[in-house]
Protein backbone atom coordinates (compact mmCIF):
# COMPACT_ATOMS: atom_id res chain seq x y z
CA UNK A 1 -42.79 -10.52 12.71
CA UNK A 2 -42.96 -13.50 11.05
CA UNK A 3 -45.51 -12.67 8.58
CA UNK A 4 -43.27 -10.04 7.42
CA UNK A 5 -40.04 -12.26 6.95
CA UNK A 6 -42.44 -14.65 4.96
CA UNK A 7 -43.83 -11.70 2.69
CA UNK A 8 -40.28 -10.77 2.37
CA UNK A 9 -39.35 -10.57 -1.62
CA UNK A 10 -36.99 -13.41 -2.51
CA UNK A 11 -34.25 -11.48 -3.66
CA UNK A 12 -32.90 -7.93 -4.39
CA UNK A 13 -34.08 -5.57 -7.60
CA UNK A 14 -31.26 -5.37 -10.23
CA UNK A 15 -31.32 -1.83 -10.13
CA UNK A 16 -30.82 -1.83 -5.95
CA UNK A 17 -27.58 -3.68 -7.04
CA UNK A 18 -26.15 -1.59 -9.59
CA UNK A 19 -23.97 0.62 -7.79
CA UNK A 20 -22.58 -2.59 -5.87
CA UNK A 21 -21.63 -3.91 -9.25
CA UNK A 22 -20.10 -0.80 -9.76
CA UNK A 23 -18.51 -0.75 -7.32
CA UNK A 24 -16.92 -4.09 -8.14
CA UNK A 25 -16.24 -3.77 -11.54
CA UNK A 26 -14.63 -0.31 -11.26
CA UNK A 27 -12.15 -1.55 -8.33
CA UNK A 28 -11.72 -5.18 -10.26
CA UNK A 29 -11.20 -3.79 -13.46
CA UNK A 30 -8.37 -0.48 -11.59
CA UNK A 31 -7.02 -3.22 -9.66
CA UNK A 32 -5.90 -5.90 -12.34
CA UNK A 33 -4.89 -3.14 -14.67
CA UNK A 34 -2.62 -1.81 -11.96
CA UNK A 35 -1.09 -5.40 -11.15
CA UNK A 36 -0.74 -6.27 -14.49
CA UNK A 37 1.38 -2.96 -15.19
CA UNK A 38 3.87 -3.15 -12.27
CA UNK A 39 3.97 -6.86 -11.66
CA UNK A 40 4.07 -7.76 -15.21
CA UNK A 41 5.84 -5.00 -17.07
CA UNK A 42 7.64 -3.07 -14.54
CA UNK A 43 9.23 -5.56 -12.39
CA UNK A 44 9.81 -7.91 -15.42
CA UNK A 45 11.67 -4.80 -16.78
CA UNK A 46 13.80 -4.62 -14.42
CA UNK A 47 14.18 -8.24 -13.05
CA UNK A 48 15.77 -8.44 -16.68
CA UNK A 49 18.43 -5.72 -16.66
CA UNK A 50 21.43 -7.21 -15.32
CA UNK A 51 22.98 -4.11 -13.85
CA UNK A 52 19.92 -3.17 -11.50
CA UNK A 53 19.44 -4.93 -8.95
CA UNK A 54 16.63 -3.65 -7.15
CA UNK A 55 12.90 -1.51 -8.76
CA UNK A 56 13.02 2.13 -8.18
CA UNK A 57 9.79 2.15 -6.38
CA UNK A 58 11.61 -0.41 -3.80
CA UNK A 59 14.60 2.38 -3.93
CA UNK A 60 11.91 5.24 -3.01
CA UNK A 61 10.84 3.71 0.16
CA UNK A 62 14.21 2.70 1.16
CA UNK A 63 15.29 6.37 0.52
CA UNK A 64 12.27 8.03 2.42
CA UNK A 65 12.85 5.51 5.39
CA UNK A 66 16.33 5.81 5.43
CA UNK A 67 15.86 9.90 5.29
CA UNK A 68 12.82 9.90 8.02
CA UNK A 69 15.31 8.18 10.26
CA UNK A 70 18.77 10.26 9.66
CA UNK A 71 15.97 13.89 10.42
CA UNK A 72 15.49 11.73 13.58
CA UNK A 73 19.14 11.60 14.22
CA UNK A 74 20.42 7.74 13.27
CA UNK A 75 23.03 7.47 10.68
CA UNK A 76 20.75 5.26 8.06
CA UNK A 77 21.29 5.26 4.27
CA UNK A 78 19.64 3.16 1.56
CA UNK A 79 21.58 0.32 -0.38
CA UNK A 80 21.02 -2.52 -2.78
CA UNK A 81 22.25 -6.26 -1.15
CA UNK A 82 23.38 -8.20 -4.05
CA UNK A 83 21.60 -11.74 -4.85
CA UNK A 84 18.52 -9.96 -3.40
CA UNK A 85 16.06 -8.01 -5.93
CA UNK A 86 15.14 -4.99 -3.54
CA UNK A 87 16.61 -2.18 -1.90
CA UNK A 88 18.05 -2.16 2.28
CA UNK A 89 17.86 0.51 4.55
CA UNK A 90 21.07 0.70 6.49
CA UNK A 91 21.68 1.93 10.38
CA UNK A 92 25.00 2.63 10.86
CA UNK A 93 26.13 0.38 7.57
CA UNK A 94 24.41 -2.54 8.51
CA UNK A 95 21.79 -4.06 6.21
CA UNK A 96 18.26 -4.00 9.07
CA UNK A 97 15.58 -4.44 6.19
CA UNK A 98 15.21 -5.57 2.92
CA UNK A 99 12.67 -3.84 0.71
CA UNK A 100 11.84 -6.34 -2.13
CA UNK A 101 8.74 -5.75 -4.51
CA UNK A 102 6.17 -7.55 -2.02
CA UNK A 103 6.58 -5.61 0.60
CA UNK A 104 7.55 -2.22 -1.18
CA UNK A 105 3.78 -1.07 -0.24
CA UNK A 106 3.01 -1.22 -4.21
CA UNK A 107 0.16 -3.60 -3.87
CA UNK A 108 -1.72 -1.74 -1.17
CA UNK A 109 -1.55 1.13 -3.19
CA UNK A 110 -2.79 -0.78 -5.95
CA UNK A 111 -5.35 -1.56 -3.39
CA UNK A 112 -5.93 1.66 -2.28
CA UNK A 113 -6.48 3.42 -5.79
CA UNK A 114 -8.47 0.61 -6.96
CA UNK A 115 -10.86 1.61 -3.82
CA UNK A 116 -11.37 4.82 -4.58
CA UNK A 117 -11.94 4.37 -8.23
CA UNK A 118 -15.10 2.40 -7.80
CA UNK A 119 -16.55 3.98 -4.65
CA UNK A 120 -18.77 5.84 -5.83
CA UNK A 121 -17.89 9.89 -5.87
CA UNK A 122 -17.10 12.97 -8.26
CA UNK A 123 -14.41 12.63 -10.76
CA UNK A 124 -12.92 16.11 -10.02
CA UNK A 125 -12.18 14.99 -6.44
CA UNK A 126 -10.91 11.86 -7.30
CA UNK A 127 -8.19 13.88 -9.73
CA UNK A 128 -7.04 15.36 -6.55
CA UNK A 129 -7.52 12.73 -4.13
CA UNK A 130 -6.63 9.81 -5.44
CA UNK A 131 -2.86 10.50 -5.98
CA UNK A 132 -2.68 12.60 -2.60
CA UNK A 133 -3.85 9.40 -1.01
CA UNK A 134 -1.15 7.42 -2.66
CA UNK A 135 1.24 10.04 -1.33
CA UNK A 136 -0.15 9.74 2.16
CA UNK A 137 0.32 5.57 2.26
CA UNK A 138 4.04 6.11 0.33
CA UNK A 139 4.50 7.65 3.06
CA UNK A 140 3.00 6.03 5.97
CA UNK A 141 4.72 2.95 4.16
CA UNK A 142 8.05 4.11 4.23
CA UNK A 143 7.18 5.20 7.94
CA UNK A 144 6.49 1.50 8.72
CA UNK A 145 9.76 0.32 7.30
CA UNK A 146 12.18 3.12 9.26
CA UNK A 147 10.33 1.44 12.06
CA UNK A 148 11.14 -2.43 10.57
CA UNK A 149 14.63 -0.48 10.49
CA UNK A 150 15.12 0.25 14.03
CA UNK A 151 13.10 -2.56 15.47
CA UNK A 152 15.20 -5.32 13.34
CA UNK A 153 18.29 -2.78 14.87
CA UNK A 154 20.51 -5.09 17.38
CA UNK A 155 16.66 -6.58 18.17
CA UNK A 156 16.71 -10.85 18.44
CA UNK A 157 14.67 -12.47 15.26
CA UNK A 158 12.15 -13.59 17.48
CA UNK A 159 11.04 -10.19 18.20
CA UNK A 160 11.68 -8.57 14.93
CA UNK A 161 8.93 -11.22 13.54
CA UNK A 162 6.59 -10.01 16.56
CA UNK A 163 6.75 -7.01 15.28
CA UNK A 164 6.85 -7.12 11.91
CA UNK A 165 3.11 -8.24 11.44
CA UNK A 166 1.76 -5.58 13.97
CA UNK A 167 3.35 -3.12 11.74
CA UNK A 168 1.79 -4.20 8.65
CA UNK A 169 -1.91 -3.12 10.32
CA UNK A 170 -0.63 0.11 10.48
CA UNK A 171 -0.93 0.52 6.86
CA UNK A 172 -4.02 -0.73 6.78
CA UNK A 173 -5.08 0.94 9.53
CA UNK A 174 -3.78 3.92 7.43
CA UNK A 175 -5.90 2.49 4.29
CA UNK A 176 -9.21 2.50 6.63
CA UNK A 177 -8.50 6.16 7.74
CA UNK A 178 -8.08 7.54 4.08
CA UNK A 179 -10.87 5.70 2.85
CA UNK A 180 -13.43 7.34 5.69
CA UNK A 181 -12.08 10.81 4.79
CA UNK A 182 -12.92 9.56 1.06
CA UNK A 183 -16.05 8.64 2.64
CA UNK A 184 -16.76 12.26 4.65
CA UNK A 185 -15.92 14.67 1.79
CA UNK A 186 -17.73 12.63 -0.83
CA UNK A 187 -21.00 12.46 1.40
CA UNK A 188 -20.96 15.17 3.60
CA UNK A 189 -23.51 17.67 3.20
């Protein structure tokens, strides 16, 4: 055994690294051009309009939250708190969360996208994929906040900021599944 670790070539071939590099420059590249869009043209947008007050990407989730919850029978509707730049989902007219831009689920679909761009994979599938994907974590986003909603609901602040991180794996957890479907369709055979 040792013989073969000392025989062992020092270092990797280029070309054994390629699709790593790939890999990386395909999500890098996705990924800044994605941040730079919404954090620096979209959200300066509207941080500079005076009569918004809150992105319409924070709005969506606080709409789809606020509608997942009233099909589930709680009075919840979707507002904008003034001095705050974000949306609120309301339970019976009381502000519960606060949607602002960092935690609208924007950057983990940013994320998300930028994963799938460089993994490796047919274009034609990603067409399809890639934006159902977003739609699956928009969702599963906005599913995490109607919880936020009724946890933060009468609940002490001690145990809405228990809860709060645990339900910010289940997007991720959400990210890992999409990207192993990604995974099975791309390389099944």
């Amino acid at each position: 055994a040792m013989k073969t670790l000392i025989n062992a070539p020092a270092s990797l071939p280029l070309k054994e690294l390629r699709p790593l590099a790939l890999f990386f420059l395909g999500f890098g590249i996705s990924y800044a051009l994605f941040y730079l869009l919404y954090y620096h043209l979209y959200l300066d947008y509207y941080q500079t309009q005076q009569a918004v007050l809150a992105d319409p990407f924070s709005i969506g989730v606080g709409q789809l939250s606020a509608w997942m919850l009233q099909i589930t029978g709680y009075q919840s509707s979707t507002g904008v708190l003034e001095g705050h730049f974000g949306a609120t989902v309301l339970l019976n007219g009381i502000d519960q969360v606060i949607i602002v831009p960092s935690c609208s689920g924007a950057k983990n679909l940013f994320v998300l996208a930028g994963l799938l761009i460089g993994f490796p994979g047919p274009w034609r599938k990603k067409l399809w994929f890639i934006p159902a994907a977003v739609l699956l974590m928009f969702g599963f986003n906005s599913v995490r906040i109607a919880l936020l909603a009724l946890v933060q609901d009468g609940a002490e602040v001690d145990t809405f900021h228990t809860v709060k991180p645990a339900l910010g794996y289940f997007n991720h957890l959400a990210m890992f599944l999409i990207l192993v479907t990604w995974a099975a369709l791309t390389y099944r055979k």
